[in-house]
Protein backbone atom coordinates (compact mmCIF):
# COMPACT_ATOMS: atom_id res chain seq x y z
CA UNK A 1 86.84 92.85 78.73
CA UNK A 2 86.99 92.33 82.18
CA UNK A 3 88.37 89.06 84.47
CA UNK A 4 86.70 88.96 87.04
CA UNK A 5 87.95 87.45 90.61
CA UNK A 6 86.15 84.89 92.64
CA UNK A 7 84.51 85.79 95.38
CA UNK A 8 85.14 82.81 97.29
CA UNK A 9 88.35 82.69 99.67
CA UNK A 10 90.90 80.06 99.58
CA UNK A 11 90.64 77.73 102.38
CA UNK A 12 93.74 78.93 104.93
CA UNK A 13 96.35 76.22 105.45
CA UNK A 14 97.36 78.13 108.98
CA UNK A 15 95.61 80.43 110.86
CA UNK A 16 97.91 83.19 109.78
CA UNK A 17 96.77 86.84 109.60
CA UNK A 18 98.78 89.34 107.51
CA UNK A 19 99.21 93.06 107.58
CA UNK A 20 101.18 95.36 105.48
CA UNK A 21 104.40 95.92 107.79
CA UNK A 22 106.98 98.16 106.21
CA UNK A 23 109.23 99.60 102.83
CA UNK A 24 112.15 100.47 102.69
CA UNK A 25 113.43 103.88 100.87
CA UNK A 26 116.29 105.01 99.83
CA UNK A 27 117.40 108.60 98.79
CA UNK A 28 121.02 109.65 97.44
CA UNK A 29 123.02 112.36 98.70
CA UNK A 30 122.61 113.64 102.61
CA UNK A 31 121.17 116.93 102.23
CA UNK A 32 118.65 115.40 100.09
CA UNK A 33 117.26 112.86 103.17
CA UNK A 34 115.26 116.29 104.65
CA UNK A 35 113.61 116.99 101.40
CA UNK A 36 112.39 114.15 100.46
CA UNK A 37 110.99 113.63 104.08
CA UNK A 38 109.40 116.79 103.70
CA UNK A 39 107.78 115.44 99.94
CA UNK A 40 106.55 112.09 102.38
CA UNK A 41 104.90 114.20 104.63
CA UNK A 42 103.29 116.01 101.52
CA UNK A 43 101.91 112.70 100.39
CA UNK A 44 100.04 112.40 103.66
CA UNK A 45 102.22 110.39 105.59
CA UNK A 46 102.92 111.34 109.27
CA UNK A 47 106.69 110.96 110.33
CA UNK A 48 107.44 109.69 113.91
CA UNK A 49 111.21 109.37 114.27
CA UNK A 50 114.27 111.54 112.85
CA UNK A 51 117.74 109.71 114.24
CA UNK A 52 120.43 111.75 112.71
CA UNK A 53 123.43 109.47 110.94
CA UNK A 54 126.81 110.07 109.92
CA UNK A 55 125.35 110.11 106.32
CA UNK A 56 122.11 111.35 106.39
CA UNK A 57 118.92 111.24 108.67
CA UNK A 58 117.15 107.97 108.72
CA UNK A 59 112.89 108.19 109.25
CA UNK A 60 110.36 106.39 110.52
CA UNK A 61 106.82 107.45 108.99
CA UNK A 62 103.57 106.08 109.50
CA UNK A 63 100.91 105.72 106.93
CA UNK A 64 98.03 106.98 109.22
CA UNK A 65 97.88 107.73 112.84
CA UNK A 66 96.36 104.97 113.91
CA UNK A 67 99.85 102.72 113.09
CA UNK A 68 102.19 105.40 115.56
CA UNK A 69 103.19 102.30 117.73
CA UNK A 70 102.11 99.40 115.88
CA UNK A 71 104.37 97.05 113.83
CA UNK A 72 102.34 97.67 110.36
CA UNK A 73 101.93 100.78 108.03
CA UNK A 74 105.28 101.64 108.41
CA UNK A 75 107.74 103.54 106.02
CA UNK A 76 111.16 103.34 106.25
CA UNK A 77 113.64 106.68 104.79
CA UNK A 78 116.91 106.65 105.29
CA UNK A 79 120.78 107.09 102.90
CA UNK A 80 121.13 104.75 100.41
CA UNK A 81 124.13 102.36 101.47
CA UNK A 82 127.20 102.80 99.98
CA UNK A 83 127.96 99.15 98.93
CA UNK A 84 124.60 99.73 96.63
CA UNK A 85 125.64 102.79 95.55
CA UNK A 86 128.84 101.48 94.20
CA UNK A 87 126.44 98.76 92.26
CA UNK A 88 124.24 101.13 90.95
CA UNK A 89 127.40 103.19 89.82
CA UNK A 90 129.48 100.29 88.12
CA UNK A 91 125.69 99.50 86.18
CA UNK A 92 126.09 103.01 85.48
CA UNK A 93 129.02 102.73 83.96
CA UNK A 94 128.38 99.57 81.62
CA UNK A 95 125.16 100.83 80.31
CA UNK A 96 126.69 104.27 79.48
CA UNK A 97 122.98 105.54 81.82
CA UNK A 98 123.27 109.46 81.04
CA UNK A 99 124.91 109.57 77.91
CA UNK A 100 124.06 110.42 74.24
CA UNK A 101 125.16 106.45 73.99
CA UNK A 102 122.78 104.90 76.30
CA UNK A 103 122.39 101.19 75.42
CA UNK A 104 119.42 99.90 73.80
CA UNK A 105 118.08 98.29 77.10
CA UNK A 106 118.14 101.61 78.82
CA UNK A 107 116.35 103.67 76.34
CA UNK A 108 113.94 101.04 75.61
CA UNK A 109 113.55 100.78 79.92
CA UNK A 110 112.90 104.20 79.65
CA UNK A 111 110.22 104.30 76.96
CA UNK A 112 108.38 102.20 78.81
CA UNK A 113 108.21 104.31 82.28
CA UNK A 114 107.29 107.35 80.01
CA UNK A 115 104.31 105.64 78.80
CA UNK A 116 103.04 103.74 81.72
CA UNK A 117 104.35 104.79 84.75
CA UNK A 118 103.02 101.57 86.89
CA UNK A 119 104.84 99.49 84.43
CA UNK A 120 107.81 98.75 86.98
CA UNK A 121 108.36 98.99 90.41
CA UNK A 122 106.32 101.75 92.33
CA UNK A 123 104.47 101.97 95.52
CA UNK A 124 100.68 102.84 95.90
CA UNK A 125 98.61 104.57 98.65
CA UNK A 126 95.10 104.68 99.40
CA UNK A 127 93.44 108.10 99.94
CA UNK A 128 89.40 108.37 101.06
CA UNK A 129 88.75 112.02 99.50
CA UNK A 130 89.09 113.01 96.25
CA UNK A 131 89.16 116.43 96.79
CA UNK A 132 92.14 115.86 99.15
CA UNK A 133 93.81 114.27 96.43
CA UNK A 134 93.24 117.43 94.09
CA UNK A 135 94.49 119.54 96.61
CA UNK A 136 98.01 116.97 96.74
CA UNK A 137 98.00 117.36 93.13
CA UNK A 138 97.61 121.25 93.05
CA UNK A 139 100.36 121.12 96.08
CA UNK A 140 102.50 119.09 94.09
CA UNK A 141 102.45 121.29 91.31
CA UNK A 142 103.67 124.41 93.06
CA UNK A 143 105.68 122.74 94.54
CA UNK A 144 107.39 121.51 91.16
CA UNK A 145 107.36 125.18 89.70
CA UNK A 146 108.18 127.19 92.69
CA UNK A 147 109.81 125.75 95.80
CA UNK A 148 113.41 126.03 95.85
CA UNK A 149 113.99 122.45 96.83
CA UNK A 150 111.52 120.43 94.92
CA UNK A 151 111.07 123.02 91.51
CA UNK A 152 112.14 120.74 88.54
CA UNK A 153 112.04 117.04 90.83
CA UNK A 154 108.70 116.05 90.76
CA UNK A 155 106.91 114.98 87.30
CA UNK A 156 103.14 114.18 87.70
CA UNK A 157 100.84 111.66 85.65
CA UNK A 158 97.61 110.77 86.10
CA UNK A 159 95.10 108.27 84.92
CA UNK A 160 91.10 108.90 84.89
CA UNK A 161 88.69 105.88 85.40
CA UNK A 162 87.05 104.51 82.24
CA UNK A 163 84.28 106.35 81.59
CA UNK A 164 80.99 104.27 82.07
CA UNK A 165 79.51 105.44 84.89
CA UNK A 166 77.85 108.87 84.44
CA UNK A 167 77.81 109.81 88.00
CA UNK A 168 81.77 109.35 87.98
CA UNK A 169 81.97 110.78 84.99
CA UNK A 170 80.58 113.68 85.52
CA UNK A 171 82.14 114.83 88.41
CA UNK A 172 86.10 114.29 86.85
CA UNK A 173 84.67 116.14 83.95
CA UNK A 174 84.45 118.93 86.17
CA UNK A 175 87.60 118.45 88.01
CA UNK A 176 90.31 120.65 87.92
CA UNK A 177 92.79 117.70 88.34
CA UNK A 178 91.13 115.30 85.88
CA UNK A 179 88.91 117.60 83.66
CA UNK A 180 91.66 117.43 80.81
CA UNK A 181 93.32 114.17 81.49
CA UNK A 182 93.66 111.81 78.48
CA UNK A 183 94.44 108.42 79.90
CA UNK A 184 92.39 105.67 81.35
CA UNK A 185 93.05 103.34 84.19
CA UNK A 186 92.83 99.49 83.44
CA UNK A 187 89.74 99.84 85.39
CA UNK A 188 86.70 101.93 86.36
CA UNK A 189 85.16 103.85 89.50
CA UNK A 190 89.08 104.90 90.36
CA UNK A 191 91.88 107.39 89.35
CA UNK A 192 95.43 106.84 89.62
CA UNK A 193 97.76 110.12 90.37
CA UNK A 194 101.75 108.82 90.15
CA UNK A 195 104.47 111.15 91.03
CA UNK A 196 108.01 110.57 89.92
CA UNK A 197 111.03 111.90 92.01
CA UNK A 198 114.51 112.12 92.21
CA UNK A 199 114.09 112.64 95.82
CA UNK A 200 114.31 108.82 96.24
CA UNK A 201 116.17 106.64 94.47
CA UNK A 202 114.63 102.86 93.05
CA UNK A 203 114.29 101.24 90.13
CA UNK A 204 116.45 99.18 88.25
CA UNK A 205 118.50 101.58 87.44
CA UNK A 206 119.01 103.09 90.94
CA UNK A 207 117.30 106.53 90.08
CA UNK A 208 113.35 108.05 89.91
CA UNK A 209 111.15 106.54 91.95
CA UNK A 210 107.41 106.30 91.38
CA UNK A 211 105.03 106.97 93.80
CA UNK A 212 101.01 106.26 93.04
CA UNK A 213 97.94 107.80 94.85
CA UNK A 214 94.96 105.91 94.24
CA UNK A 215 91.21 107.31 95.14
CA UNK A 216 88.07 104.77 94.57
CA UNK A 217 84.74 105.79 94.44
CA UNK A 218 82.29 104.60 96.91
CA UNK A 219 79.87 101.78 96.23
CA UNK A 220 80.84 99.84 93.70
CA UNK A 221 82.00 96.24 94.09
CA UNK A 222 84.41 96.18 91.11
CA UNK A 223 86.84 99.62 90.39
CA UNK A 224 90.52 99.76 89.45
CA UNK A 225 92.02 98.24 92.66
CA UNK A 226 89.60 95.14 92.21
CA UNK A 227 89.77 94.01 88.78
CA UNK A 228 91.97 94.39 86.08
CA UNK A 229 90.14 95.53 82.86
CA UNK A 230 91.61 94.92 79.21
């Protein structure tokens, strides 16, 4: 069952015109500002500043070239203040977050991410080639098993489109990314690929942060970024 979304735009009380224009990220400790850069740029985006801090670099990225000097498309990286920190701590703390006595709220917080990793806060980008999303995925994985930095830090989900469309379906059959994937999208003509990370720190809890790589296929008018399928 499918809602489907007018087509018709509301009528514009001001003759405003809105872009995306920047996040804000946070990672934890110092020597862990470099890596996680390094994991942004892996994601596709392109960095454009580096200003070194007393504790820890702070980034400007870009989420395409064409946005180097503009105002928009911008992603901010930089230590996560220590006023938050201390907040995140002293929740810490109360919730017993790490322990074998974890409070209810916790676990059950955590039961949710494992099974639907869009379910809280997380941060989606577009990318206009499947195959360069398989080879981010592949990356991703080596990454996770073999680079000193990263190995262990990166956890990987994915989520196929509904299958429906034989063209589509054909062609994640036979991909080495999505060939064996179980789970469905709340939509068609898409895939979903979400990466959670230590690297930087969100959430209501202050810790993994979820990252989502979409990919649409061309030509249809209604996929997974359009409509919302139950």
């Amino acid at each position: 069952m499918a809602t489907i979304a007018s087509d018709r735009r509301e009528t514009a009380t001001a003759p405003t015109q809105l872009s995306m224009g920047h996040l804000a990220l946070h990672y934890g400790r110092a020597e862990d500002g470099p890596v996680a850069a390094r994991l942004l740029k892996v994601l596709g985006l392109a960095e454009t500043q580096v200003l070194p801090l007393p504790n820890g670099n702070f980034y400007r990225f870009v989420v395409n070239s064409g946005h180097f000097s503009r105002g928009d498309g911008i992603i901010y990286l930089s230590a996560m203040p220590g006023p938050q920190a201390k907040l995140i701590a002293a929740i810490h703390r109360a919730l017993r977050v790490g322990t074998d006595d974890e409070d209810e709220a916790v676990k059950g917080y955590r039961a949710m991410m494992a099974s639907d990793y869009e379910a809280s806060f997380h941060f989606g980008f577009l990318v206009d080639s499947l195959d360069e999303l398989e080879r981010i995925v592949a990356n991703l994985r080596d990454l996770n098993a073999n680079d000193p930095e990263m190995k262990g830090r990166l956890n990987i989900g994915m989520n196929r489109a509904r299958r429906g469309n034989a063209e589509v379906d054909a062609r994640l059959d036979a991909s080495p990314v999505f060939g064996e994937c179980s789970r469905y999208a709340y939509g068609s003509n898409g895939v979903q690929v979400f990466l959670e990370t230590d690297l930087v720190l969100a959430g209501q809890l202050g810790q993994n942060m979820y990252f989502e790589l979409d990919y649409v296929f061309p030509g249809s008018d209604s996929h997974i970024l359009s409509v919302v399928e139950l």
